[in-house]
Protein backbone atom coordinates (compact mmCIF):
# COMPACT_ATOMS: atom_id res chain seq x y z
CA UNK A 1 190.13 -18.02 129.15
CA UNK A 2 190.00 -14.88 127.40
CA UNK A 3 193.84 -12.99 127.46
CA UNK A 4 194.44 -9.39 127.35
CA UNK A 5 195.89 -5.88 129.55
CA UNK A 6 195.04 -3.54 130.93
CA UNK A 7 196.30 -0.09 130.00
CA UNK A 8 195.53 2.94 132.33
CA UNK A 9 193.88 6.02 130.80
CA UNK A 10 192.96 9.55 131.45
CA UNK A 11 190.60 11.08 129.05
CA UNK A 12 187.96 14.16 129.15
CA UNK A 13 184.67 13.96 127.93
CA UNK A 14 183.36 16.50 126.40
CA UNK A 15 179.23 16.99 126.89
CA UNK A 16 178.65 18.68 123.65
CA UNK A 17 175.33 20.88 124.77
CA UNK A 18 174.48 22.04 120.88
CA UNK A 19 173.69 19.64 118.33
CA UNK A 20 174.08 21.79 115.13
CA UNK A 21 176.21 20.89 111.97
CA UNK A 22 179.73 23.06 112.64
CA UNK A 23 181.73 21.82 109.88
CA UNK A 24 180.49 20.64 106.55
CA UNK A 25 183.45 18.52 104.95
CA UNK A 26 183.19 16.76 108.47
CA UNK A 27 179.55 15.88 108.01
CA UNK A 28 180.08 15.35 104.26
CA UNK A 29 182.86 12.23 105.40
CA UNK A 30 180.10 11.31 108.12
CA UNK A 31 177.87 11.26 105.33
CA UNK A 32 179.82 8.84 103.54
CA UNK A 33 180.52 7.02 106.14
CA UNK A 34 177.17 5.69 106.38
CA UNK A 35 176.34 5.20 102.85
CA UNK A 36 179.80 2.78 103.05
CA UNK A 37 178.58 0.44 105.88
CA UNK A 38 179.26 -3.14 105.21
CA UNK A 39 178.61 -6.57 106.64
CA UNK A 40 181.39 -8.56 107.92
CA UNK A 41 179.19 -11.63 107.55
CA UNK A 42 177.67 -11.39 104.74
CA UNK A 43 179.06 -9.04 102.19
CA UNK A 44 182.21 -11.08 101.56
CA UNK A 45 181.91 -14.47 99.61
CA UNK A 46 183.40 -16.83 102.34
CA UNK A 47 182.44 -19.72 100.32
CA UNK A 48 185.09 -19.30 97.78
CA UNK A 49 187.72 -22.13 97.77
CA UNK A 50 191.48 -21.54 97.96
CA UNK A 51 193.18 -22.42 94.87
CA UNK A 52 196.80 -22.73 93.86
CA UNK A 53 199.33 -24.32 96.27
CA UNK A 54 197.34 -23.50 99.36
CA UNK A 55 199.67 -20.02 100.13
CA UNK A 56 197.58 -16.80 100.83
CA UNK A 57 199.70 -13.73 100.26
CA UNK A 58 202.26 -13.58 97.04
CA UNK A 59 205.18 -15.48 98.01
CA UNK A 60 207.31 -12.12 96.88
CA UNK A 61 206.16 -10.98 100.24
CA UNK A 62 207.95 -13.33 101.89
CA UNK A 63 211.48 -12.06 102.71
CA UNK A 64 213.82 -14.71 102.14
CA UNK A 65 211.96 -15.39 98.34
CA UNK A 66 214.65 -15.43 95.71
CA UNK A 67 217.41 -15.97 98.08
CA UNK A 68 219.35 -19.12 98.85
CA UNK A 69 217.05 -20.10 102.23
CA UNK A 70 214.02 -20.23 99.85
CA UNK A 71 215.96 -22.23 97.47
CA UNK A 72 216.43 -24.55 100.43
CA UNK A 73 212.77 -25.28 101.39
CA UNK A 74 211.01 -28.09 99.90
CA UNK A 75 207.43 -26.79 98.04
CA UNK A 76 205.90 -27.86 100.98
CA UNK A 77 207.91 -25.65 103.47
CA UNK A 78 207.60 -22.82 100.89
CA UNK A 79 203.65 -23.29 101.54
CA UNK A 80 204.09 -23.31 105.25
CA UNK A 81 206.46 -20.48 105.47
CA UNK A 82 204.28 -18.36 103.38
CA UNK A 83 201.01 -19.30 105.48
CA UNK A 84 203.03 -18.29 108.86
CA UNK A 85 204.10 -15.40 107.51
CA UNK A 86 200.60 -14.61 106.13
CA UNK A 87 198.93 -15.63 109.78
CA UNK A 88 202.23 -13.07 111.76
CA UNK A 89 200.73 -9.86 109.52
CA UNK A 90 197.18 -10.88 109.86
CA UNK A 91 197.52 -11.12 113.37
CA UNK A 92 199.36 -7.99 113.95
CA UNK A 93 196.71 -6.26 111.49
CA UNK A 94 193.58 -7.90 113.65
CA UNK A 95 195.33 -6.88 116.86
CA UNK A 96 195.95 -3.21 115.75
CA UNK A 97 191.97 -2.76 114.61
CA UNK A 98 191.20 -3.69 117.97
CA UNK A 99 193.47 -0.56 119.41
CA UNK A 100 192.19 1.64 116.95
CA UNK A 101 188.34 0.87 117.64
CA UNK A 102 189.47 1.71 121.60
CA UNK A 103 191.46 5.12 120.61
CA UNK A 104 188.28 6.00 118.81
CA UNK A 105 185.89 5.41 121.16
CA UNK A 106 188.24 7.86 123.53
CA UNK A 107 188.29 10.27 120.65
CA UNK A 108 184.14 10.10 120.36
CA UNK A 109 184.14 11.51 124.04
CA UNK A 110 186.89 13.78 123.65
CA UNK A 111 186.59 16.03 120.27
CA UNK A 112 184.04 18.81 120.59
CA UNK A 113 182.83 19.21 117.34
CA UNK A 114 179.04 17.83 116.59
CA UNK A 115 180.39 16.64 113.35
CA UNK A 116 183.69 15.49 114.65
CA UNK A 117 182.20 13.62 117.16
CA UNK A 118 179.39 12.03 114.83
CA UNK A 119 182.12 10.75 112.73
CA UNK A 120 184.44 9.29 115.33
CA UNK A 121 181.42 7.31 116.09
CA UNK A 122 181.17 5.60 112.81
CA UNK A 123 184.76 5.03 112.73
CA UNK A 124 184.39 2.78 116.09
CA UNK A 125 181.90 1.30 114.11
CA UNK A 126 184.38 0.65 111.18
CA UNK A 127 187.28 -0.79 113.36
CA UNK A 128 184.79 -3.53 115.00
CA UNK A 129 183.67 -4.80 111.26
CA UNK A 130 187.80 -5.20 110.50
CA UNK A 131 188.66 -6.57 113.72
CA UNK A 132 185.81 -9.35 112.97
CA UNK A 133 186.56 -9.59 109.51
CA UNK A 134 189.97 -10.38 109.97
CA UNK A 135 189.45 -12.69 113.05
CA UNK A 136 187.13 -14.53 110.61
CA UNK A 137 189.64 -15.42 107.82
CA UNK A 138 192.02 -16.32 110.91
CA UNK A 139 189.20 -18.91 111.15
CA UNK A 140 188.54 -19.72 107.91
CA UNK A 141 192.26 -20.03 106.51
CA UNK A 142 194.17 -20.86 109.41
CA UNK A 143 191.81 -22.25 112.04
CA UNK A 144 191.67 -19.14 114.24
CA UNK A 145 195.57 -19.35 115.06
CA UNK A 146 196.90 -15.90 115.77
CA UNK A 147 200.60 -14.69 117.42
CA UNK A 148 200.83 -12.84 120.32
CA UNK A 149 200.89 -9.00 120.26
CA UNK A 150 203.83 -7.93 119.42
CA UNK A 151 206.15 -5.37 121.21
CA UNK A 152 205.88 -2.31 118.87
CA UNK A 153 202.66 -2.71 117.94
CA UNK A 154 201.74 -3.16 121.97
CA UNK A 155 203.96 -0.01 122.81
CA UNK A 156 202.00 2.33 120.08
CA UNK A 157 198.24 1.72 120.85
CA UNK A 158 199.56 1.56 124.67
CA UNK A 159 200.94 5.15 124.24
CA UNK A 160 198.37 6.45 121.84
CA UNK A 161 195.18 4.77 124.74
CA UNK A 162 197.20 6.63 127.52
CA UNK A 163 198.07 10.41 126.13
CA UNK A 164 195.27 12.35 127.14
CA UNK A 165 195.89 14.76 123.56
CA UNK A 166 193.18 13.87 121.33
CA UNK A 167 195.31 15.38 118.71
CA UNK A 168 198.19 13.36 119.77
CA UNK A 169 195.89 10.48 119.38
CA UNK A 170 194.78 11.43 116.27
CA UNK A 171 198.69 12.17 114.69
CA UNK A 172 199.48 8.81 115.53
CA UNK A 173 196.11 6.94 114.66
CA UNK A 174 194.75 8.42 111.33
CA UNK A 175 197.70 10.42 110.00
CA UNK A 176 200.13 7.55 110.63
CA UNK A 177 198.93 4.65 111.08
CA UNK A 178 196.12 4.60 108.62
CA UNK A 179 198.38 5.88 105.88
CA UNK A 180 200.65 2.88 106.71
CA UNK A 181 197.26 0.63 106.64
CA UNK A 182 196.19 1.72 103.18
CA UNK A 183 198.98 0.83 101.52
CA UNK A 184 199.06 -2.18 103.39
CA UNK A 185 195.39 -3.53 102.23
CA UNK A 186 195.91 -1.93 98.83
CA UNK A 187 199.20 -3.91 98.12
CA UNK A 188 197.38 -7.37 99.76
CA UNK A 189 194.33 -6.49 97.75
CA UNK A 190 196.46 -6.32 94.91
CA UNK A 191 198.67 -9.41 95.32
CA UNK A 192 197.09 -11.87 97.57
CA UNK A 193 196.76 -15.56 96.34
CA UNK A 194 193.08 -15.92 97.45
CA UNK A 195 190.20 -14.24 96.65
CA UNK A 196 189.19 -13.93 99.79
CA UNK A 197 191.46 -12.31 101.29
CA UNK A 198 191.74 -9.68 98.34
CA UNK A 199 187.99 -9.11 98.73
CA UNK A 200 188.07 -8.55 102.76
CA UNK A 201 191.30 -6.03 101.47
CA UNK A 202 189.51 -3.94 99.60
CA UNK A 203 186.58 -3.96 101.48
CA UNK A 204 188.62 -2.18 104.06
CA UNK A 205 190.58 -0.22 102.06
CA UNK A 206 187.00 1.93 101.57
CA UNK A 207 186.89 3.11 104.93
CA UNK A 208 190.78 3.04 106.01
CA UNK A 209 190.95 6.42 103.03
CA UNK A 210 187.45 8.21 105.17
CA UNK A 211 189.47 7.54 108.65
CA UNK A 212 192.91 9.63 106.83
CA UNK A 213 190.32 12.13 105.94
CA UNK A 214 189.96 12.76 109.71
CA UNK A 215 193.10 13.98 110.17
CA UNK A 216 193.46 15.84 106.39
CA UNK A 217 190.13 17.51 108.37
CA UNK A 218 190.81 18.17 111.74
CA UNK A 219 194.27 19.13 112.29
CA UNK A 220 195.49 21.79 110.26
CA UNK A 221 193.99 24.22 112.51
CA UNK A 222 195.19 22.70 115.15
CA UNK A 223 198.66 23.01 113.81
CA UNK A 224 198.16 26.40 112.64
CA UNK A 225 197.17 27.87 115.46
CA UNK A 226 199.83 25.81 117.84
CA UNK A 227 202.81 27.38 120.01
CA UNK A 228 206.23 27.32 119.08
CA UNK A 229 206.47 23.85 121.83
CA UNK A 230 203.06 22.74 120.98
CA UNK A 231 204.13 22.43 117.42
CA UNK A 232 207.19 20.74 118.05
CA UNK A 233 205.60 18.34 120.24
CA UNK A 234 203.49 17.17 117.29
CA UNK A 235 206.41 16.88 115.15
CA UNK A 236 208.18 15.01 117.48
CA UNK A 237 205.05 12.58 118.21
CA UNK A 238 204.47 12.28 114.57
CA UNK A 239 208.35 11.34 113.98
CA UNK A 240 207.92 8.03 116.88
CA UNK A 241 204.50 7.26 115.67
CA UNK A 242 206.45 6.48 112.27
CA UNK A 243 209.75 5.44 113.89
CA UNK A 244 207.53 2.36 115.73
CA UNK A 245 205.59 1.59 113.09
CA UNK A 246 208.32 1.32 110.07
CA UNK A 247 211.12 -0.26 112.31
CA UNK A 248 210.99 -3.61 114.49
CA UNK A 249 207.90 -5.64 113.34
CA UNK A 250 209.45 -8.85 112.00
CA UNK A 251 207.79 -12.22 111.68
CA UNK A 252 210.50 -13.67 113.87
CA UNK A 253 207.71 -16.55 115.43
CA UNK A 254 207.14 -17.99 112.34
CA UNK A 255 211.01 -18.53 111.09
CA UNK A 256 211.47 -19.63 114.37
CA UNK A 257 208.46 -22.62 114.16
CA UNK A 258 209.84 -23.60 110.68
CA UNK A 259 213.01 -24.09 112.18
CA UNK A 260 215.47 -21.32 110.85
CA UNK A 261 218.36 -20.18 113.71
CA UNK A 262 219.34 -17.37 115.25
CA UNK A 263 222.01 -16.49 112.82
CA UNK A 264 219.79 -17.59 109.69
CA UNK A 265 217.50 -15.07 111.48
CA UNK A 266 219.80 -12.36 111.27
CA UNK A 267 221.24 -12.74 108.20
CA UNK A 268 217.63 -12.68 107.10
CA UNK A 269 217.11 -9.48 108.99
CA UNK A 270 220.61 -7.59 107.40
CA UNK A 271 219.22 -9.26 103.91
CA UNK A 272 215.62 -7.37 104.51
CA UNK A 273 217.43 -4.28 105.64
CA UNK A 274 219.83 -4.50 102.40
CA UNK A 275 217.40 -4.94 100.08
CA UNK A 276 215.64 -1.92 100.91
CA UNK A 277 217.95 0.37 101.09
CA UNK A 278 219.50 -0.86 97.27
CA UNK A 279 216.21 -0.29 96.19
CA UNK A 280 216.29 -4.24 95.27
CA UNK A 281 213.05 -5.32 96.38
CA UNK A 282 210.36 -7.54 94.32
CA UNK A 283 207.61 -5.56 92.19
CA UNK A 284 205.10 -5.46 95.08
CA UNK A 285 207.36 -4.38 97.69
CA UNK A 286 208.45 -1.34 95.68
CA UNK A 287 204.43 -0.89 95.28
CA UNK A 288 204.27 -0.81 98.88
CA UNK A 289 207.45 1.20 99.80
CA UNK A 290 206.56 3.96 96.86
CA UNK A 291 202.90 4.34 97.76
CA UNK A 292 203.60 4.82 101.57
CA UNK A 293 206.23 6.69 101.47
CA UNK A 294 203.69 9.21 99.18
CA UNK A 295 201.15 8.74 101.13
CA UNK A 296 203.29 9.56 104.50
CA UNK A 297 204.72 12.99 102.39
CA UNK A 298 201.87 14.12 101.10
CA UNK A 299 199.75 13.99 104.53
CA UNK A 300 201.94 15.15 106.58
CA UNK A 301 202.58 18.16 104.48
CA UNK A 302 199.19 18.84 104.27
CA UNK A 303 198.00 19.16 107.93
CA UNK A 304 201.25 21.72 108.35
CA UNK A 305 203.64 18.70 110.22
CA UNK A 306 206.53 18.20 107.79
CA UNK A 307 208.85 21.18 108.23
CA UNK A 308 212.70 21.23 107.70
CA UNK A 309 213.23 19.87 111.93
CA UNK A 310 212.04 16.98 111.07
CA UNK A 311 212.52 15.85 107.74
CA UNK A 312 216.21 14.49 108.66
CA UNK A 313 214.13 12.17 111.49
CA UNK A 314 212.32 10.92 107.89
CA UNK A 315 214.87 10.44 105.78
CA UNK A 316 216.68 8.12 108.44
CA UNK A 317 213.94 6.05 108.26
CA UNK A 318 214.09 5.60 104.60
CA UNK A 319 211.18 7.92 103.90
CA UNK A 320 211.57 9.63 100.35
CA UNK A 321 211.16 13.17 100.74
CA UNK A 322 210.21 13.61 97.09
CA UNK A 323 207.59 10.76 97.03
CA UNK A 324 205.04 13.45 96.54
C-alpha cells in the first residue's frame, strides 16, 4: 500500500494571456535547460559493479570515523554502518526531490512571467528524473530500502507546499535548499566509493546549478522593490529555511539498527557538534562546510537578502560570513 500525507494548499494560478519572451537570461536558462535533459534509465551505466569493501559513500562521512566507536566495529560493522548511513542521506535526498518537483509544479501556475513559467516547467521535469534516479540506486544498492521522512525535512517542504508566496517558495526552494544540494552532490560526486553513485551525482549536479539560477534571476527585483515588512519577512523566511535545513537531520535510525544507545547516541551527537565548531573535521567535510557556506554568502548577497539584521541569525548557525 502506497504511504504518504496530505498537506493542504492555497495557491493562485496565474492564466498568462501573452505568450511573448519577457526576460532573456530567463529564456537563456530555459534554453539550457533543454539542451541538459537526461535519461534516468539509460544515461547512467547501472551495470557497473561495486568494488572495494561493499561501502558506498567515503567512510570519512561517517561521523563516528576516527573516533573510538569506529575503532570498536568489526570491518564488517564498519561496512554496515557506512551502507545505513549512505541509505539515511539517500533517502532524505529522494524524499526532498519529491517536495521540490510538487513546490514547482505550484510555482509553474503561480509566476507570471512567460519565461519564468516555461522554466519552472522544466524544473518539474528535472526533480522527477532525480527522484527516479535516486529511488533506482535505492534499488540497485540497497534493495529499495528507504527511512521514513524525517521531521525537518517533513516540516520544510510542508511549509514551503502551504505558503501561498511564490517568492517565499522560491527563498526557501532554490536559494536555500538547492545551494545546500549542490554542495551536497558535488562533495558525493567527489568522494563516493562507487561509480555509480558518483555518476548519478554529477548528473544532477548539472541541473541543481540552472534551478539556483532561478532565484540569482527572479528575486532581486522582488527584493528591491519590497516594503520595509515585506523585506524583513524574506529575511526572516530565508534565516528558518537555513535554520531547518543545517540543524536536526541526524541519521539517528541507522545507529539505532546497529545497536549504538542512547548515550553513545549523544555523545556522538556533542562529538559531531564539536568537531565542527574546532574546525576538526575530515578533508571532505571541510569541502562540504567551505563550499556551502560560499555558496549560502554569495547568493544570498546577491538577490539583496543578507543585510546586517540577519547576519547574527547566520553566524549562530556556523555560517562564515567571509566565505565569499
Amino acid at each position: 500500500m502506497a504511504t504518504g500525507h496530505e498537506v493542504e494548499t492555497r495557491n493562485t494560478a496565474y492564466f498568462r494571456h501573452d505568450y511573448d519572451s519577457d526576460h532573456a537570461d530567463m529564456r537563456r536558462l530555459y534554453e539550457q535547460a533543454k539542451v541538459d535533459q537526461w535519461n534516468a534509465a539509460k544515461d547512467i551505466d547501472w551495470a557497473v559493479k561495486l568494488e572495494g569493501d561493499g561501502g558506498l559513500i567515503s567512510d570519512d562521512l561517517v561521523d563516528i570515523h576516527g573516533t573510538r566507536f569506529w575503532d570498536k566495529l568489526s570491518a564488517n560493522d564498519r561496512v554496515d554502518l557506512n551502507r545505513r548511513v549512505t541509505c539515511w542521506r539517500l533517502s532524505t535526498l529522494v524524499q526532498g526531490e519529491q517536495g521540490a518537483m510538487l513546490l514547482c509544479s505550484q510555482l509553474v501556475e503561480h509566476v507570471h512571467g512567460q519565461d519564468a513559467k516555461l522554466f519552472q516547467s522544466s524544473q518539474v521535469a528535472d526533480e522527477a528524473r532525480h527522484n527516479e534516479v535516486l529511488q533506482r540506486y535505492l534499488e540497485l544498492r540497497l534493495g529499495g530500502d528507504i527511512y521514513p521522512l524525517g521531521g525537518n525535512v517533513k516540516e520544510i517542504f510542508d511549509t514551503l507546499l502551504a505558503t501561498s508566496s511564490w517568492h517565499l517558495k522560491t527563498i526557501g526552494l532554490q536559494l536555500i535548499a538547492e545551494t545546500f544540494a549542490v554542495s551536497l552532490f558535488r562533495m558525493l560526486a567527489e568522494s563516493s566509493k562507487d561509480e555509480v553513485l558518483r555518476q548519478v551525482c554529477r548528473r544532477i549536479l548539472q541541473d541543481e546549478a540552472r534551478h539556483m539560477g532561478f532565484a540569482m534571476l527572479s528575486l532581486p527585483e522582488i527584493v528591491r522593490e519590497a516594503s520595509e515588512a515585506e523585506r524583513r519577512e524574506m529575511e526572516d523566511f530565508a534565516v528558518w529555511a537555513l535554520n531547518r535545513t543545517l540543524t536536526g537531520i541526524f541519521p539517528l535510525a541507522a545507529y539505532e539498527q546497529l545497536g549504538f544507545n542512547l548515550a553513545e547516541i549523544s555523545e556522538i551527537k556533542q562529538l559531531r557538534r564539536e568537531r565542527a565548531a574546532g574546525g576538526d573535521e575530515t578533508a571532505f567535510r571541510k569541502f562540504f562546510r567551505r563550499d556551502l557556506h560560499g555558496g549560502l554568502v554569495r547568493n544570498l548577497r546577491k538577490v539583496g537578502l543578507l543585510s546586517d539584521r540577519i547576519s547574527p541569525n547566520l553566524q549562530s548557525l556556523g555560517v562564515n560570513l567571509a566565505a565569499a
